[in-house]
Protein backbone atom coordinates (compact mmCIF):
# COMPACT_ATOMS: atom_id res chain seq x y z
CA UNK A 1 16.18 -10.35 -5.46
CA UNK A 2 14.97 -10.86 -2.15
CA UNK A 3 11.78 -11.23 0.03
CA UNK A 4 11.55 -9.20 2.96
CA UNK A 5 9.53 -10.14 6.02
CA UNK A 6 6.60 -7.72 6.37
CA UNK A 7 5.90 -6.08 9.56
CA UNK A 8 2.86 -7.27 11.62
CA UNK A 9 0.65 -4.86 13.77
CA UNK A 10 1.18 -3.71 16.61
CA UNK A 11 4.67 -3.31 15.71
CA UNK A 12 5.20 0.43 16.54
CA UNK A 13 7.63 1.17 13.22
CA UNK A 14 4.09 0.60 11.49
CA UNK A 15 3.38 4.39 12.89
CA UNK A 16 6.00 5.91 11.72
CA UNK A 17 5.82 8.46 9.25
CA UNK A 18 8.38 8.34 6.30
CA UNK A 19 10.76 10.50 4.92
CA UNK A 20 11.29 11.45 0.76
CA UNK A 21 13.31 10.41 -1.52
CA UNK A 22 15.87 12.63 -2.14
CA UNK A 23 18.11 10.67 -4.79
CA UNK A 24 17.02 7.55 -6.90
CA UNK A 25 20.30 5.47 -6.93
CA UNK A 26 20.99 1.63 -7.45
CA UNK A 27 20.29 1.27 -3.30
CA UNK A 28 16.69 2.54 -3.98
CA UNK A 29 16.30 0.33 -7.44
CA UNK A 30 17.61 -2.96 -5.70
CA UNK A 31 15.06 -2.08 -2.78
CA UNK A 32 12.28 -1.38 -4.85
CA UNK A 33 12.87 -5.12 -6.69
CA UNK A 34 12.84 -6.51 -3.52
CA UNK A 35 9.88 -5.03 -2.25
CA UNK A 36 8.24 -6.33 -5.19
CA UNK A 37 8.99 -9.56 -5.17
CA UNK A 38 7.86 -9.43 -1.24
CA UNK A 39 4.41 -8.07 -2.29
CA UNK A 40 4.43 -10.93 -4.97
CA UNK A 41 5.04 -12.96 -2.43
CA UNK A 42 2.10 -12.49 -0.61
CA UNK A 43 -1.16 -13.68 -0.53
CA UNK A 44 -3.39 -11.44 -2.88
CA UNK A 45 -0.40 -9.16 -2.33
CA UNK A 46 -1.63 -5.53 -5.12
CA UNK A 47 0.05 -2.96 -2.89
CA UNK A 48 3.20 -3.13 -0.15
CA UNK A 49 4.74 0.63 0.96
CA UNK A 50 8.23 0.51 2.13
CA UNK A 51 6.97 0.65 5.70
CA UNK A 52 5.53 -2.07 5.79
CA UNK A 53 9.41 -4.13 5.45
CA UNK A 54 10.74 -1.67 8.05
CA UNK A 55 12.15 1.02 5.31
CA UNK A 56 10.85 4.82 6.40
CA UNK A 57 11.40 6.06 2.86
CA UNK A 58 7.95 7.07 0.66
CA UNK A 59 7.75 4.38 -1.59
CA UNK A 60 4.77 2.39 -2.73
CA UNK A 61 4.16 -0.39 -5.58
CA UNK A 62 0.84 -0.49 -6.46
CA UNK A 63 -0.57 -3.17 -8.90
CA UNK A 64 -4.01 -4.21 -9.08
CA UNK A 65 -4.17 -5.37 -13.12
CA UNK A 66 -4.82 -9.03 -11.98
CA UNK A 67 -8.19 -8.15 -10.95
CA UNK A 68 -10.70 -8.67 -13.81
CA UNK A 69 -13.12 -6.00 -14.68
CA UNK A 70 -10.56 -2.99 -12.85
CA UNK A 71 -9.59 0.21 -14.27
CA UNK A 72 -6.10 0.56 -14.00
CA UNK A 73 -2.95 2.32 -14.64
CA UNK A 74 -0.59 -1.06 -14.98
CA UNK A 75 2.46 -1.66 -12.23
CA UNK A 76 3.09 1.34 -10.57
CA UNK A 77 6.10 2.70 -8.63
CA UNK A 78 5.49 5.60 -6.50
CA UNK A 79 7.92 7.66 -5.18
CA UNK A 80 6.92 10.26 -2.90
CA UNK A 81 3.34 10.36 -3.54
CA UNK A 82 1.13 12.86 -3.19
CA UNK A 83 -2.69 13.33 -3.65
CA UNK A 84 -3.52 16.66 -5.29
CA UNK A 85 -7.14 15.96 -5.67
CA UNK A 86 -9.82 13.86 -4.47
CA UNK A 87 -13.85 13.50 -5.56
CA UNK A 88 -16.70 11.10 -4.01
CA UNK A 89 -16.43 8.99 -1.05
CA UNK A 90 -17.36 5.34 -0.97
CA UNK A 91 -17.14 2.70 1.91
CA UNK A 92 -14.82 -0.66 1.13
CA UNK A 93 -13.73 -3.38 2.64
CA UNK A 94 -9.95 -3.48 3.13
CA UNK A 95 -7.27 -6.16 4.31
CA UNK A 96 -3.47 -5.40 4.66
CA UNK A 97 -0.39 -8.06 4.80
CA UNK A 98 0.61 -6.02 8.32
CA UNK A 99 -2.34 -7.19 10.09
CA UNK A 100 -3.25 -10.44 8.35
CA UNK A 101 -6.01 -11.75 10.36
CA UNK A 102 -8.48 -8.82 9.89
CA UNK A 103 -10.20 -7.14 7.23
CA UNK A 104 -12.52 -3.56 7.82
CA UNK A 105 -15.00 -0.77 6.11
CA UNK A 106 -13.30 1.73 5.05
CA UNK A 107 -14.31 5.14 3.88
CA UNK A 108 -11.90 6.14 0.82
CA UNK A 109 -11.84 8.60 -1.88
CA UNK A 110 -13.54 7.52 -5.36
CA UNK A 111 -11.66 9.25 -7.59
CA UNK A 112 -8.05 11.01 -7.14
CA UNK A 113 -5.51 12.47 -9.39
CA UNK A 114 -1.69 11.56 -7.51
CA UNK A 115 2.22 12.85 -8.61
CA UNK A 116 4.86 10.89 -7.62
CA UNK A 117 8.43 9.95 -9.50
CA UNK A 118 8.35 6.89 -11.54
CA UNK A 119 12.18 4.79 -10.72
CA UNK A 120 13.99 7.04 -13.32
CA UNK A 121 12.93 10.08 -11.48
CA UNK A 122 10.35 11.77 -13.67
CA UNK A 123 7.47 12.81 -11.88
CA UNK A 124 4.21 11.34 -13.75
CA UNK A 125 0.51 12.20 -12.67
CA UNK A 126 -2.29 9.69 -12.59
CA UNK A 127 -5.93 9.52 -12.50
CA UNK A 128 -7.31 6.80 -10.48
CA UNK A 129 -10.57 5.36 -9.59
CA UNK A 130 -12.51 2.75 -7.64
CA UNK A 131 -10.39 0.06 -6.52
CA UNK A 132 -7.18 1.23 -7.57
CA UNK A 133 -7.48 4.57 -6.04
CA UNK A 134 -8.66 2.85 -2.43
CA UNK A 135 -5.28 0.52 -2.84
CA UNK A 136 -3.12 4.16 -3.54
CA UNK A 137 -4.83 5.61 -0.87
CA UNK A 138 -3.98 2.37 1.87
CA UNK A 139 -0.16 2.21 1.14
CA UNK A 140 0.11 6.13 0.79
CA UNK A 141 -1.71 6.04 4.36
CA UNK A 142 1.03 3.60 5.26
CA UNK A 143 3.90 6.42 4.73
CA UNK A 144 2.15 8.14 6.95
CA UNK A 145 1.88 5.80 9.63
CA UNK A 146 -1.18 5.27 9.50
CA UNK A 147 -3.31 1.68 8.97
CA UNK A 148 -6.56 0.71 7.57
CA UNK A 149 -7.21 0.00 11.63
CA UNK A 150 -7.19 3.47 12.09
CA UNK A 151 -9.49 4.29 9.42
CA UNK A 152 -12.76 2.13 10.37
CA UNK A 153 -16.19 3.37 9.84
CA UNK A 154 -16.77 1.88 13.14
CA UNK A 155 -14.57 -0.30 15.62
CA UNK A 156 -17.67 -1.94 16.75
CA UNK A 157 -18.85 -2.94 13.61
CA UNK A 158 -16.53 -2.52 11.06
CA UNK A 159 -13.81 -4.86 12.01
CA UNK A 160 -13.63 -8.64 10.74
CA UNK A 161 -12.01 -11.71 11.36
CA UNK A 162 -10.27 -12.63 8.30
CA UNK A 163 -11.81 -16.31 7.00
CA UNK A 164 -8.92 -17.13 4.91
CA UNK A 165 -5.59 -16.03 5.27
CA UNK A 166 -2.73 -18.17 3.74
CA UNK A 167 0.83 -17.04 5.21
CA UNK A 168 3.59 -16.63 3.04
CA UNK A 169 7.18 -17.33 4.03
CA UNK A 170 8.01 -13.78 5.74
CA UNK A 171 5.04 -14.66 8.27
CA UNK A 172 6.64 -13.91 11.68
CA UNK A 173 3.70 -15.33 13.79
């Protein structure tokens, strides 16, 4: 299993919009593992979309159960993701390992209900709120080519200069 090196903004593949999944095969399974371990990798790393390591496919790994105090749904794999429902709207702050020296406010949906295919191809809802429907909603934003950057409440105001920020070994800076 490898680690990738993440993409940093303004690298223009980061606005690219991805393409499904059409067939879950050994290729996809020994990518997903590695784009695991890559998110692993990272500092604070709790969400990495396929994207983000230069693969246009709609894949996300979402996994926020090492924050105390978090409703969660465990590890998750998605696989062409879609939101089918969204309630409340709440304003977060939000970092992302492609632009590692910022963080921002962020308006997000509270509460969403998602599909996507698990790795064996079954397509599984899930009900998610607070912080681990804001992390869904950044890397599903991310097959989409879109960044938390483009999401600020304000560019003015809403934009920070990270304080801490410990680089992994797929830095490129």
């Amino acid at each position: 299993m490898a680690i990738i090196k993440v993409i940093k903004y303004p690298d223009d593949r980061l606005k690219v919009v991805s393409i499904p999944v059409k067939r879950i095969d050994q290729n996809i399974l020994s990518f997903i593992k590695d784009l695991e371990n890559t998110m692993r990798a990272e500092p604070g790393g709790i969400g990495i979309a396929a994207p983000q390591v230069g693969n246009t496919i709609r894949v996300v790994i979402i996994d926020v159960s090492s924050k105390p105090n978090i409703k969660h749904n465990g590890r998750l794999v998605l696989i062409n993701p879609e939101i089918e429902k969204w309630d409340g709207y709440a304003v977060g702050r939000e970092g992302c390992m492609s632009v590692p020296d910022y963080t921002g406010n962020v308006i997000r949906a509270e509460k969403i209900n998602l599909s996507a295919m698990d790795e064996t191809g079954q397509v599984r809802s899930y009900e998610m709120v607070g912080y681990e429907a804001r992390v869904a909603q950044h890397e599903i934003d991310h097959l989409d080519g879109l960044l938390f950057l483009d999401r600020l409440v304000s560019r003015r105001n809403d934009l920070f200069r990270r304080k801490v920020y410990q680089p992994s070994s797929t830095d490129n800076r």
